[in-house]
PDB file of N, CA and C in Angstrom:
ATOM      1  N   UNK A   1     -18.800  83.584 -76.147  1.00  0.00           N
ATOM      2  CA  UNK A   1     -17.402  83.178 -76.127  1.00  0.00           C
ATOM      3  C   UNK A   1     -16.756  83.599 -77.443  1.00  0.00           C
ATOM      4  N   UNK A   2     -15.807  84.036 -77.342  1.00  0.00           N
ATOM      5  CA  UNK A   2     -14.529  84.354 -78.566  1.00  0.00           C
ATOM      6  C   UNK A   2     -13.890  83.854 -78.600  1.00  0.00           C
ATOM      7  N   UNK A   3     -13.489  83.325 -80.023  1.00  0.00           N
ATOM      8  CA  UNK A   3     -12.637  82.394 -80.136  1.00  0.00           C
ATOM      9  C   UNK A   3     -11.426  82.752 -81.752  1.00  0.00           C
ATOM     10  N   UNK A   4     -10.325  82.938 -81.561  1.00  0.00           N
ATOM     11  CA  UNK A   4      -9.479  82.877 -82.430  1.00  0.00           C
ATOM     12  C   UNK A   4      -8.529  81.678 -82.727  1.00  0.00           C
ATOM     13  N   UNK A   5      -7.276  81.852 -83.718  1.00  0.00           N
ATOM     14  CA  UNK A   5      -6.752  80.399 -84.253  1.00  0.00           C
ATOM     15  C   UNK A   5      -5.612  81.412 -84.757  1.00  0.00           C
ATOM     16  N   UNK A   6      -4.350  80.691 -84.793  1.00  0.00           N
ATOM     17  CA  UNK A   6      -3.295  81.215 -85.674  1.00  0.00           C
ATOM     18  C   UNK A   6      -2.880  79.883 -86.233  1.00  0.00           C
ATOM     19  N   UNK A   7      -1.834  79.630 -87.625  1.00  0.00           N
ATOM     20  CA  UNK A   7      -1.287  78.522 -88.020  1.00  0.00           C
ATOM     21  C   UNK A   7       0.001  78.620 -87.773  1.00  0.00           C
ATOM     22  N   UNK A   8       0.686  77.817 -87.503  1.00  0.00           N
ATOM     23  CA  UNK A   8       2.337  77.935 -87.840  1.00  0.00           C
ATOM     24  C   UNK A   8       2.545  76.307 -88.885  1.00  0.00           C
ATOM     25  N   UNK A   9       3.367  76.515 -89.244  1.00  0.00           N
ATOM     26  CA  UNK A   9       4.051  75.425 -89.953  1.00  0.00           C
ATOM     27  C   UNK A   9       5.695  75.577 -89.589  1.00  0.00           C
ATOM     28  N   UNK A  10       5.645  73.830 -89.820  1.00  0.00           N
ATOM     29  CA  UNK A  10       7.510  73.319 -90.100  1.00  0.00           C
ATOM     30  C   UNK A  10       7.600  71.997 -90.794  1.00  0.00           C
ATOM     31  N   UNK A  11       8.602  71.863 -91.077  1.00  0.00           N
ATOM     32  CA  UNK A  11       9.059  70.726 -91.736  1.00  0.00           C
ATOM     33  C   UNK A  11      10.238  69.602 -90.459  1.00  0.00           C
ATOM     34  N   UNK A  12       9.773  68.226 -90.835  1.00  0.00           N
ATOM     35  CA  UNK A  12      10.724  67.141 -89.702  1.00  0.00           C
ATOM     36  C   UNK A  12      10.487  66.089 -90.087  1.00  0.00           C
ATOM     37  N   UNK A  13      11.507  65.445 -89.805  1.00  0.00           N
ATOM     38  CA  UNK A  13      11.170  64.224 -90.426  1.00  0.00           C
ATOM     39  C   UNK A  13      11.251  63.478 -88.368  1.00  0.00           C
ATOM     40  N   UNK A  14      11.056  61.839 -88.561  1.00  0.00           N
ATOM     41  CA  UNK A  14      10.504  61.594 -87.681  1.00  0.00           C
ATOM     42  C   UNK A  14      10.805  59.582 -87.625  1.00  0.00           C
ATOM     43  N   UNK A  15      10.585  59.056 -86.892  1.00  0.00           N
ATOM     44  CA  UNK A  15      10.637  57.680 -87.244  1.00  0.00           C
ATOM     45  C   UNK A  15       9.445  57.060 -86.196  1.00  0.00           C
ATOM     46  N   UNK A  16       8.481  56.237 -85.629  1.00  0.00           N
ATOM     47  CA  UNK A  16       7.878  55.752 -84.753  1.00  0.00           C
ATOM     48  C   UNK A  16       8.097  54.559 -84.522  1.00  0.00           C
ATOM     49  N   UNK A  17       8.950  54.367 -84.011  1.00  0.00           N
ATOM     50  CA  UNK A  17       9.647  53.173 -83.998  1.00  0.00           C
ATOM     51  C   UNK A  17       9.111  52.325 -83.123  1.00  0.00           C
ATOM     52  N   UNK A  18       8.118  52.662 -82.299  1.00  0.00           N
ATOM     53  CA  UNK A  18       7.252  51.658 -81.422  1.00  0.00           C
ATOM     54  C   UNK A  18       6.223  50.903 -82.080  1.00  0.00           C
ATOM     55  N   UNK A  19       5.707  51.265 -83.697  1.00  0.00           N
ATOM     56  CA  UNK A  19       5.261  50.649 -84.618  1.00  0.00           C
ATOM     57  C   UNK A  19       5.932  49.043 -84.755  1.00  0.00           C
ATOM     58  N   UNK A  20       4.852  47.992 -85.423  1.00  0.00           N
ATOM     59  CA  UNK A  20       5.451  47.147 -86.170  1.00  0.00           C
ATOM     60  C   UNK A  20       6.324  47.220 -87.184  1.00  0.00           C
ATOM     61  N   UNK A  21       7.133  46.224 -87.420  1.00  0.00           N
ATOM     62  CA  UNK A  21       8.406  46.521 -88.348  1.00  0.00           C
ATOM     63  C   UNK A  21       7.586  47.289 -89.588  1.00  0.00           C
ATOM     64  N   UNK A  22       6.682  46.354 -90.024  1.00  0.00           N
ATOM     65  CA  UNK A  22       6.367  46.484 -91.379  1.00  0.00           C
ATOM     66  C   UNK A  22       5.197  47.727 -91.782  1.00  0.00           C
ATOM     67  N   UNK A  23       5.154  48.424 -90.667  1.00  0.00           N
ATOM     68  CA  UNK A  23       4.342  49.928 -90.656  1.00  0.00           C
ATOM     69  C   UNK A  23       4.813  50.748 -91.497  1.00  0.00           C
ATOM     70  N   UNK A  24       4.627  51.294 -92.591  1.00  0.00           N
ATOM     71  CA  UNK A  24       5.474  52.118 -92.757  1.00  0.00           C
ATOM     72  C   UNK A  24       5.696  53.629 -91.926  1.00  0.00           C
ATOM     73  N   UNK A  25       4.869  54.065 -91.096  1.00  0.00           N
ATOM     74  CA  UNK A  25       5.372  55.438 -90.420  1.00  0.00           C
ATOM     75  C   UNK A  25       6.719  54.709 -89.500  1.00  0.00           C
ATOM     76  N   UNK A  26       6.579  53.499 -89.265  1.00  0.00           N
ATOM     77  CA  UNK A  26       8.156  52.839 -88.299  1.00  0.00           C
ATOM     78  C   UNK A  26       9.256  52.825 -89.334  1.00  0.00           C
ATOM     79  N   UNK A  27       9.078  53.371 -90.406  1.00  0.00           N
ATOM     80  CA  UNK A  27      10.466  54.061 -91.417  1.00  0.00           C
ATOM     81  C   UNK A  27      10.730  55.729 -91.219  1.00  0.00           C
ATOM     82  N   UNK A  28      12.249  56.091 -91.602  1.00  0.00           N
ATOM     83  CA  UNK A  28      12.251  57.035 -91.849  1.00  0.00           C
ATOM     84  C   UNK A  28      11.189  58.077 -92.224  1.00  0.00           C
ATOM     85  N   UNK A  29      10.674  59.100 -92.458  1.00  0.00           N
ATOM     86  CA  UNK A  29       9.814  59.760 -92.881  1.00  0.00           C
ATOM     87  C   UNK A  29       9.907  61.353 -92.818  1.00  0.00           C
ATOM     88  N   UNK A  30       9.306  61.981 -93.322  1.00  0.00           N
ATOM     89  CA  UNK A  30       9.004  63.457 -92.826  1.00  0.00           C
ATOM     90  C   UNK A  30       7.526  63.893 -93.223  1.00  0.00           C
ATOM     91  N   UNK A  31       7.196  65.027 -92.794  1.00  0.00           N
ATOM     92  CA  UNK A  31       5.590  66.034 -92.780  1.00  0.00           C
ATOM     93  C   UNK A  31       6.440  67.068 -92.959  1.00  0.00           C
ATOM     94  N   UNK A  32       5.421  67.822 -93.539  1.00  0.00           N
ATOM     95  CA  UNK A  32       5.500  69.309 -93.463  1.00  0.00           C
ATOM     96  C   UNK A  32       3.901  69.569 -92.689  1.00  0.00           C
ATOM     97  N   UNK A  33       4.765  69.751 -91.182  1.00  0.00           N
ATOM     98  CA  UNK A  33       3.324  69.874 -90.241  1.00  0.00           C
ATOM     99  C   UNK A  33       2.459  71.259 -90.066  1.00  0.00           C
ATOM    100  N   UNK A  34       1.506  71.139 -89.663  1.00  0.00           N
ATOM    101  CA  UNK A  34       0.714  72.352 -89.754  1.00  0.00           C
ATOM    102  C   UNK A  34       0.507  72.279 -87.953  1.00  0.00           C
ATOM    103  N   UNK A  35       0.306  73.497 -87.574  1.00  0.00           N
ATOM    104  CA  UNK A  35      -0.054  73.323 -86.058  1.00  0.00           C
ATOM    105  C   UNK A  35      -1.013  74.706 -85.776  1.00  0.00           C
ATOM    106  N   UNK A  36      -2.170  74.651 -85.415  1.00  0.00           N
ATOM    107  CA  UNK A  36      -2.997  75.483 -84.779  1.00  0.00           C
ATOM    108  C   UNK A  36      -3.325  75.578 -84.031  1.00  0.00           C
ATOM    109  N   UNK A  37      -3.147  77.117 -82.981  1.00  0.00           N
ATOM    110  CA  UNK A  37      -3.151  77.241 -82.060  1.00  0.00           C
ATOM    111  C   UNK A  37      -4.639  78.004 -81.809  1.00  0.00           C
ATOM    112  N   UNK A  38      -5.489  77.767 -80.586  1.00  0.00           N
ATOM    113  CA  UNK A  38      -6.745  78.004 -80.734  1.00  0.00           C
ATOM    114  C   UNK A  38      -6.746  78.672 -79.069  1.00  0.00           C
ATOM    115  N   UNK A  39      -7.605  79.826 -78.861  1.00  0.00           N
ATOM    116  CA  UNK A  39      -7.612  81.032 -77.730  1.00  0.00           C
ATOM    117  C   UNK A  39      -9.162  81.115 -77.783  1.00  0.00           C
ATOM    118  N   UNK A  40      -9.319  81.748 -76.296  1.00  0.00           N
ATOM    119  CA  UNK A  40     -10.921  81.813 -76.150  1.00  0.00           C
ATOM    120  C   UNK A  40     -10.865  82.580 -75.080  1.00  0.00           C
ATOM    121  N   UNK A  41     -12.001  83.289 -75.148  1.00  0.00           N
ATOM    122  CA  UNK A  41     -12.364  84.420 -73.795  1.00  0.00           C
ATOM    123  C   UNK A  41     -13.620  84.885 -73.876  1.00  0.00           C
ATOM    124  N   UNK A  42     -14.064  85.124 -72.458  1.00  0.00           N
ATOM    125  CA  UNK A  42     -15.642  84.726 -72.481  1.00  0.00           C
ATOM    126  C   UNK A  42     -15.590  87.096 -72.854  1.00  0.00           C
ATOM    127  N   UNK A  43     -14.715  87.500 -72.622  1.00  0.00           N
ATOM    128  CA  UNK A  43     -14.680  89.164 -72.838  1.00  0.00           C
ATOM    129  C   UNK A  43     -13.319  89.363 -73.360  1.00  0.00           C
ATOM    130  N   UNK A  44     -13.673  90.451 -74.261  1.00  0.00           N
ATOM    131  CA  UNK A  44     -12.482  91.357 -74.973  1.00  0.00           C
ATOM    132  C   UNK A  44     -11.778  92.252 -74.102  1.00  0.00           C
ATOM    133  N   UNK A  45     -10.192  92.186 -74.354  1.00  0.00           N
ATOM    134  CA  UNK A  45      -9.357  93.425 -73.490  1.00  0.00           C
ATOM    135  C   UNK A  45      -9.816  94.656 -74.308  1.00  0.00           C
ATOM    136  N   UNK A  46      -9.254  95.587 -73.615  1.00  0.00           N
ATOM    137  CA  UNK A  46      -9.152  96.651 -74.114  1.00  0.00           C
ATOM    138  C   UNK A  46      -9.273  97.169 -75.397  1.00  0.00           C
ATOM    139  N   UNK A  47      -8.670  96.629 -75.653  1.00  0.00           N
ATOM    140  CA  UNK A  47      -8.313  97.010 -77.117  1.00  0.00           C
ATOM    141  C   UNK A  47      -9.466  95.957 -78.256  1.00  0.00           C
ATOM    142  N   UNK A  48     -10.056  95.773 -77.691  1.00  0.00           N
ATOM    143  CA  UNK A  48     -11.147  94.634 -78.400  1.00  0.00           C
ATOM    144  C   UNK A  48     -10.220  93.357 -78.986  1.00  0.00           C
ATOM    145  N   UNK A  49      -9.432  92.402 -78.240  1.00  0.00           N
ATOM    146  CA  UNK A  49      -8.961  91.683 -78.479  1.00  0.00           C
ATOM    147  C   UNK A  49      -9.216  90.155 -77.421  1.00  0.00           C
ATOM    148  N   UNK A  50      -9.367  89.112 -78.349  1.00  0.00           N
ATOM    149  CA  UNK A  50      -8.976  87.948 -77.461  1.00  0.00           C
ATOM    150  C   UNK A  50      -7.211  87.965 -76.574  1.00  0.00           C
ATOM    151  N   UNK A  51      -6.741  88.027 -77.338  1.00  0.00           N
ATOM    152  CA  UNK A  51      -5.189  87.893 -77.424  1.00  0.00           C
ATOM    153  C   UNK A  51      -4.465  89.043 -78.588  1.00  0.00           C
ATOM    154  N   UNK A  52      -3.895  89.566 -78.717  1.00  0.00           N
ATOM    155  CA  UNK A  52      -3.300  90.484 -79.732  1.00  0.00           C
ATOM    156  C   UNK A  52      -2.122  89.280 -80.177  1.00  0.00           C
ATOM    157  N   UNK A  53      -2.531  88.573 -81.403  1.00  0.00           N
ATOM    158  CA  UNK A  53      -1.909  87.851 -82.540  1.00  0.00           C
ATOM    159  C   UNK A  53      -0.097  88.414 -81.816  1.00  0.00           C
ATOM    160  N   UNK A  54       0.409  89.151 -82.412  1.00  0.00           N
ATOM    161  CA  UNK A  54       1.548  89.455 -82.011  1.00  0.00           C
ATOM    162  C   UNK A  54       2.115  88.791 -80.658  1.00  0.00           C
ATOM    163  N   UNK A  55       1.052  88.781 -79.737  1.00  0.00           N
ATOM    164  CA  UNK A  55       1.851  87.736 -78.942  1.00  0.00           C
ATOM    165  C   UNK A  55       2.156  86.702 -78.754  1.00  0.00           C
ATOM    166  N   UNK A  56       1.568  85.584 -79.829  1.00  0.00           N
ATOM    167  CA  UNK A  56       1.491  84.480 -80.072  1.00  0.00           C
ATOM    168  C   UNK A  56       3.272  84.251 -81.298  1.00  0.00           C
ATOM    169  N   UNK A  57       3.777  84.968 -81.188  1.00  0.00           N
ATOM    170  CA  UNK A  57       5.223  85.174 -81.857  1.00  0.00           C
ATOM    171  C   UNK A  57       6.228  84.557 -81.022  1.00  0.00           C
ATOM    172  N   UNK A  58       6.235  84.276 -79.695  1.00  0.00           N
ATOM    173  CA  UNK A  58       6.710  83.327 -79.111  1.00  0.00           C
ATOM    174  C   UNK A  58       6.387  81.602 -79.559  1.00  0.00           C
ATOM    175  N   UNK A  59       5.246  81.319 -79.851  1.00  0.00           N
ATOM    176  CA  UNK A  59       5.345  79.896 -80.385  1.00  0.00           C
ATOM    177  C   UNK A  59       5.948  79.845 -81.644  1.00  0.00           C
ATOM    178  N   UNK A  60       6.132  81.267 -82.666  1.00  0.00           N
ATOM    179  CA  UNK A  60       6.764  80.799 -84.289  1.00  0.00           C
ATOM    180  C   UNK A  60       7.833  80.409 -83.577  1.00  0.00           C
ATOM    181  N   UNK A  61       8.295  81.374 -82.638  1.00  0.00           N
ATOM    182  CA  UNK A  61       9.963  81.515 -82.453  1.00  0.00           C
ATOM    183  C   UNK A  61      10.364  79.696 -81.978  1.00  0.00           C
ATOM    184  N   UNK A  62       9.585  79.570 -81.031  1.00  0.00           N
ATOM    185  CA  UNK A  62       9.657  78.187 -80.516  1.00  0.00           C
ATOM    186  C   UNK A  62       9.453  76.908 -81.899  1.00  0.00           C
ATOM    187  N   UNK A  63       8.662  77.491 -82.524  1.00  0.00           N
ATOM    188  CA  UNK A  63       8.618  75.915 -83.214  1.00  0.00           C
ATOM    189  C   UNK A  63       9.717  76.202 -84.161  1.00  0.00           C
ATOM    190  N   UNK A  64      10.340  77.430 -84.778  1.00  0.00           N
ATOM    191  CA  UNK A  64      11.353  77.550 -85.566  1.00  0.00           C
ATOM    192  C   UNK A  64      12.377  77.114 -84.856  1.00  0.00           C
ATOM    193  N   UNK A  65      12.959  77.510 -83.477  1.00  0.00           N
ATOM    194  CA  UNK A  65      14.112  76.910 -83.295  1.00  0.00           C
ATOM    195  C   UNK A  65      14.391  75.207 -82.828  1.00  0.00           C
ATOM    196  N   UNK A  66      12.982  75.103 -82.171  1.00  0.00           N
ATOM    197  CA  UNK A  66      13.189  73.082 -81.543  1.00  0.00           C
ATOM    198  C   UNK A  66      12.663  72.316 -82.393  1.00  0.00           C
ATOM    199  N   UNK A  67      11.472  72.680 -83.637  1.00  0.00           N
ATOM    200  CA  UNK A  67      11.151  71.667 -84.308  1.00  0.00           C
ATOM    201  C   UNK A  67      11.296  71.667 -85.572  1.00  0.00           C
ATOM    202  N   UNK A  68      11.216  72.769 -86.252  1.00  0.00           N
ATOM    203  CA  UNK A  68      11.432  73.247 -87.832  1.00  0.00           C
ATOM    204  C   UNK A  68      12.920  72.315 -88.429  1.00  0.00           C
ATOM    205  N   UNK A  69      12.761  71.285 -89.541  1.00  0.00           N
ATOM    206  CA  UNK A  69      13.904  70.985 -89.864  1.00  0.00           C
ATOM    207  C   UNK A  69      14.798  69.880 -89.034  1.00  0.00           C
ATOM    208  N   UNK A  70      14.513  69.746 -88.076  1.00  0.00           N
ATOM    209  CA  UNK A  70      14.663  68.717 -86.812  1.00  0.00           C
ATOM    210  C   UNK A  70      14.018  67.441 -87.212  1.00  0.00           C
ATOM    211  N   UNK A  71      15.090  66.452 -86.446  1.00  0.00           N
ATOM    212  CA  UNK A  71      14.345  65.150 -86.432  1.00  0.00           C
ATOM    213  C   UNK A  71      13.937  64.969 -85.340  1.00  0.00           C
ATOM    214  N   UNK A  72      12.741  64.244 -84.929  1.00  0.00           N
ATOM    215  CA  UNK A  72      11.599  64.813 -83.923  1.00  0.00           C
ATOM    216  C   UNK A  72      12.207  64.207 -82.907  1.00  0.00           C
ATOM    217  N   UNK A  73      12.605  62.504 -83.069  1.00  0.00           N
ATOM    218  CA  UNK A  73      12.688  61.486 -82.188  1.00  0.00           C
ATOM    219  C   UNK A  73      14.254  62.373 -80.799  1.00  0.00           C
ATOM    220  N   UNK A  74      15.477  63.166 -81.794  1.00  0.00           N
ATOM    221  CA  UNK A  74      15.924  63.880 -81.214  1.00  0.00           C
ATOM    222  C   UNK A  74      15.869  64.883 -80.179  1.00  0.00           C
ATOM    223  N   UNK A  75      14.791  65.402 -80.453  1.00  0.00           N
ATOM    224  CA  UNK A  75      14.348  66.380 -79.666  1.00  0.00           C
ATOM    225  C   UNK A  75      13.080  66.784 -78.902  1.00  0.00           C
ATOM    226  N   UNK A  76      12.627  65.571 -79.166  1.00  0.00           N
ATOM    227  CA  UNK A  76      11.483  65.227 -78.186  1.00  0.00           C
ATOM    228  C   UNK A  76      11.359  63.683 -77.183  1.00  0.00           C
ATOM    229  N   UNK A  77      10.988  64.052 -75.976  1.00  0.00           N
ATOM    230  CA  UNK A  77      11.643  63.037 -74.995  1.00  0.00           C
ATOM    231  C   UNK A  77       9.991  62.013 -75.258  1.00  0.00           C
ATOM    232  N   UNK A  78       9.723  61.932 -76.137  1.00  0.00           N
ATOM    233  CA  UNK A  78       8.433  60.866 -76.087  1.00  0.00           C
ATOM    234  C   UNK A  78       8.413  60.646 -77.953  1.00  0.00           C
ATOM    235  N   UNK A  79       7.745  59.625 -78.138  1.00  0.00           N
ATOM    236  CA  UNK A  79       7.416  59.078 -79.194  1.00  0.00           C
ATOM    237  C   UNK A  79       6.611  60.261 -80.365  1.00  0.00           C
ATOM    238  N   UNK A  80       7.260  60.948 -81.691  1.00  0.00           N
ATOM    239  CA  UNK A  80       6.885  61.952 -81.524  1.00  0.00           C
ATOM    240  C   UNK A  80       5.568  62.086 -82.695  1.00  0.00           C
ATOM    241  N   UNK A  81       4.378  61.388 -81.877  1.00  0.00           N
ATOM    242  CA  UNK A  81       3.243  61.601 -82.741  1.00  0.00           C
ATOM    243  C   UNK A  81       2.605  62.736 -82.814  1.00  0.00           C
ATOM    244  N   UNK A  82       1.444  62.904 -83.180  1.00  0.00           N
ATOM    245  CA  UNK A  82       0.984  64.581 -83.989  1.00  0.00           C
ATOM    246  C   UNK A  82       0.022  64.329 -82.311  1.00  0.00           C
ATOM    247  N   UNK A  83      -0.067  63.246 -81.837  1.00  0.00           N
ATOM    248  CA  UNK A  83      -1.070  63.047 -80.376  1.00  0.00           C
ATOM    249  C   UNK A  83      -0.031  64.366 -79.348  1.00  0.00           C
ATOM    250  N   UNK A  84       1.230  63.273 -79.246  1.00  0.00           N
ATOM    251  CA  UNK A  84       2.077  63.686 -78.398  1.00  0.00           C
ATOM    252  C   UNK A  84       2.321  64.802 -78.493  1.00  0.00           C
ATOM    253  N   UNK A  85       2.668  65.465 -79.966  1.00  0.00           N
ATOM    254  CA  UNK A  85       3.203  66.832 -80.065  1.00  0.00           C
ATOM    255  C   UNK A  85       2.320  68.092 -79.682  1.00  0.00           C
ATOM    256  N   UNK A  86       1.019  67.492 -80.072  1.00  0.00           N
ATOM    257  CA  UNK A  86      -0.118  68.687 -79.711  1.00  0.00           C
ATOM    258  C   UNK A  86      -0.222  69.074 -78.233  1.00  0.00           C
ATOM    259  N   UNK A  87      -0.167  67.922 -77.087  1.00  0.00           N
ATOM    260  CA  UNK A  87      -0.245  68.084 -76.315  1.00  0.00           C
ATOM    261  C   UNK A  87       1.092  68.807 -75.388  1.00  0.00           C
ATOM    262  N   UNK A  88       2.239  68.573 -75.581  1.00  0.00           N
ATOM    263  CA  UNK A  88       3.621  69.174 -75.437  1.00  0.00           C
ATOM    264  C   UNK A  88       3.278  70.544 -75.865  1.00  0.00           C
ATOM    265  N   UNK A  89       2.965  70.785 -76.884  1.00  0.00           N
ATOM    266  CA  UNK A  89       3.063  72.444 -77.333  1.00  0.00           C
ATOM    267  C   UNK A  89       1.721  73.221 -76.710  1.00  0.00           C
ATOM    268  N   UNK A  90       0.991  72.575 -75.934  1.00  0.00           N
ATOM    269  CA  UNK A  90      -0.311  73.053 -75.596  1.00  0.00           C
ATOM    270  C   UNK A  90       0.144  73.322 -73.704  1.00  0.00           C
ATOM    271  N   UNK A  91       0.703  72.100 -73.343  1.00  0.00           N
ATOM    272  CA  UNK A  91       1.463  72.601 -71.841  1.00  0.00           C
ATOM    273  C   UNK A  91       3.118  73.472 -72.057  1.00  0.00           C
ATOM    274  N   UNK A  92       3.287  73.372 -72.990  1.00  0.00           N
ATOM    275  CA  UNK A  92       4.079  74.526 -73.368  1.00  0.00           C
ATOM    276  C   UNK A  92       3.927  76.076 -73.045  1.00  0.00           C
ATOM    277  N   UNK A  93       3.072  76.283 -73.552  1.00  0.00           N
ATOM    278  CA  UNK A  93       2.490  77.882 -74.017  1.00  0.00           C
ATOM    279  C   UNK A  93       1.506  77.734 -73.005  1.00  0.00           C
ATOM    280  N   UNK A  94       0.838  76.984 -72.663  1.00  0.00           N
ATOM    281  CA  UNK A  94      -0.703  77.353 -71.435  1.00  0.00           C
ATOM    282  C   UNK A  94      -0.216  78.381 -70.222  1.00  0.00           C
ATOM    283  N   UNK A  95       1.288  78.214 -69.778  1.00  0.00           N
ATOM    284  CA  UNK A  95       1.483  79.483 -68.101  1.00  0.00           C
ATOM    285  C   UNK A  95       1.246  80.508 -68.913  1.00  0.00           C
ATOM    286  N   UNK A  96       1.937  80.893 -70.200  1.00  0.00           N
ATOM    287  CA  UNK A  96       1.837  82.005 -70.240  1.00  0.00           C
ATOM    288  C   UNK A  96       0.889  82.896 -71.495  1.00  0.00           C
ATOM    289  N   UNK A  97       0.064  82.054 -71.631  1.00  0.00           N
ATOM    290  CA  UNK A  97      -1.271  82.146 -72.676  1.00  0.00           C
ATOM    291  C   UNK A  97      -2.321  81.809 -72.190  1.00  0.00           C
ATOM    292  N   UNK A  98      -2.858  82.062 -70.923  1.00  0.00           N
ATOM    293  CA  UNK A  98      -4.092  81.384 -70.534  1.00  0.00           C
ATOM    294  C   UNK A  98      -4.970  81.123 -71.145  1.00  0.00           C
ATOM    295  N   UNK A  99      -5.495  82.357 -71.829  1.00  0.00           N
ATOM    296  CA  UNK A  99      -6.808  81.655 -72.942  1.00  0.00           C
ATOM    297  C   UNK A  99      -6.622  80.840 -74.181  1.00  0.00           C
ATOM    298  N   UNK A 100      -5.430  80.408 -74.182  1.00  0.00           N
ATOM    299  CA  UNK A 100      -5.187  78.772 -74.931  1.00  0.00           C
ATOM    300  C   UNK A 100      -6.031  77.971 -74.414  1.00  0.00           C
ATOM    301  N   UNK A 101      -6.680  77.595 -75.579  1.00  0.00           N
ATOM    302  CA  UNK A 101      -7.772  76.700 -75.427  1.00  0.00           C
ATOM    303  C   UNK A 101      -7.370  74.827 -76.468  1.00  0.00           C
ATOM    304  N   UNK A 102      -6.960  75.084 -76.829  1.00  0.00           N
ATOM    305  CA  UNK A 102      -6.537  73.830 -77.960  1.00  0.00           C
ATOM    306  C   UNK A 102      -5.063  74.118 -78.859  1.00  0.00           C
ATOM    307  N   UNK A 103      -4.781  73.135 -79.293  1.00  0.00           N
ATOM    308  CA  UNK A 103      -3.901  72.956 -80.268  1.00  0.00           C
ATOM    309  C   UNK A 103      -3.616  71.675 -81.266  1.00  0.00           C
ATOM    310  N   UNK A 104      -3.675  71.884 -82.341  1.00  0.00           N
ATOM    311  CA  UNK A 104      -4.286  71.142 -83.430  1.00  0.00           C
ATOM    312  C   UNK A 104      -2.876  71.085 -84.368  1.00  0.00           C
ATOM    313  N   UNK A 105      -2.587  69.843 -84.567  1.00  0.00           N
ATOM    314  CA  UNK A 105      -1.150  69.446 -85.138  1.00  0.00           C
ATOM    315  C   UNK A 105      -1.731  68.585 -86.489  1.00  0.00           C
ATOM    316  N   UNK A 106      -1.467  68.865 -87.641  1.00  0.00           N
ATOM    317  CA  UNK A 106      -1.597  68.289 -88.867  1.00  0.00           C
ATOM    318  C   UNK A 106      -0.347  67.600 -89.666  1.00  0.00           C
ATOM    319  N   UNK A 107      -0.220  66.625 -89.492  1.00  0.00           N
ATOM    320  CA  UNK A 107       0.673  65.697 -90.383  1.00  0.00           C
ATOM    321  C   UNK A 107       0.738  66.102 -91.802  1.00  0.00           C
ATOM    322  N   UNK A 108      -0.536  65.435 -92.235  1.00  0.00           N
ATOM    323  CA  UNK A 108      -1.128  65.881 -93.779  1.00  0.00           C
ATOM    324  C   UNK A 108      -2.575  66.965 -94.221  1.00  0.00           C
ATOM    325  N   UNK A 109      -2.625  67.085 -95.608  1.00  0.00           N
ATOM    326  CA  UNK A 109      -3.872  67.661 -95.107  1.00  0.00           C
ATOM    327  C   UNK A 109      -4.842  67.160 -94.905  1.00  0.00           C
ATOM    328  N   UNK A 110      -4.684  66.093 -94.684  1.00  0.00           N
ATOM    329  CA  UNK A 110      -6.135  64.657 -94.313  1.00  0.00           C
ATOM    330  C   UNK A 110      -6.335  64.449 -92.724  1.00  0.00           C
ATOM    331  N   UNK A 111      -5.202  64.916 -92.212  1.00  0.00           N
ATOM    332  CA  UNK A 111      -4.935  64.033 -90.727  1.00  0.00           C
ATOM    333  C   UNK A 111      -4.366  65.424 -89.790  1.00  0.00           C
ATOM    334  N   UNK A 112      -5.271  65.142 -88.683  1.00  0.00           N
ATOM    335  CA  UNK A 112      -4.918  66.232 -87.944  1.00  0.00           C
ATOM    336  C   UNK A 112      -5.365  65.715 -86.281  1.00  0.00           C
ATOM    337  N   UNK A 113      -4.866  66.248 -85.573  1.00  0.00           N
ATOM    338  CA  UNK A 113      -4.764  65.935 -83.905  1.00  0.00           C
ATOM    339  C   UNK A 113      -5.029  67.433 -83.495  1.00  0.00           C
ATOM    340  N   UNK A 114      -6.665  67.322 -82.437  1.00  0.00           N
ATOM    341  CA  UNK A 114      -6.926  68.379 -81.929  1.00  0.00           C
ATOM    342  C   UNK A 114      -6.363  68.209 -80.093  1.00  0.00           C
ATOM    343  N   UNK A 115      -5.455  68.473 -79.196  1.00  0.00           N
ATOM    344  CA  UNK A 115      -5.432  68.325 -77.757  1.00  0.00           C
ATOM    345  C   UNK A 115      -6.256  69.863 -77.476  1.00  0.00           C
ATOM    346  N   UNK A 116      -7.305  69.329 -76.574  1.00  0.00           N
ATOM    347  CA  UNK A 116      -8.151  70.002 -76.082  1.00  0.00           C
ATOM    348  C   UNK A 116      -9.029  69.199 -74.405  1.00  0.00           C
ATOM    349  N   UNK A 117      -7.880  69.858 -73.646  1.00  0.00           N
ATOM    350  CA  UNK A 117      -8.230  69.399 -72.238  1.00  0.00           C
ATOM    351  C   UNK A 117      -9.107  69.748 -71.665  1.00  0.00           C
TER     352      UNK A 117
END
């Protein structure tokens, strides 16, 4: 099996407001998130590739325009944890990335969410 990874990053701030009052992530906040996207194929195309990187330029484009700089709770129709988000950006991109295999959303560099169905 082959397996590749690209990173993207953005910046958002965020509120979780389904927290207890006295949580602090149920305050204002922001990340500068990290998100990795992870591909697998049991054989190489043509060109000896899992995926040719370049096509994975549709998710910068995507996370630059809906999440980069955005406040999350705005623009995402669910509570917007690094759980939730991984999994949204993973049925996102899966029609037309099949060998998407995972996607891995990092808050900090301590804390990270792998969705892997």
């Amino acid at each position: 099996m082959y397996k590749i990874s690209k990173q993207f990053s953005f910046s958002a701030s965020h509120v979780l407001d389904q927290l207890d009052e006295g949580h602090p992530c149920a305050r204002l906040h922001g990340h500068n998130y990290k998100v990795k996207v992870y591909l697998q194929a049991e054989m190489l195309d043509g060109y000896g590739f899992v995926r040719d990187y370049r096509d994975l330029d549709a998710v910068k484009h995507f996370i630059d325009e809906k999440l980069d700089h955005r406040h999350l709770n705005d623009v995402l129709p669910f509570p917007p944890t690094a759980e939730h988000i991984a999994r949204f950006l993973y049925e996102q991109f899966k029609p037309e990335l099949p060998e998407l295999s995972a996607v891995e959303v990092c808050e900090t560099p301590q804390t990270s969410c792998l969705y892997e169905p």
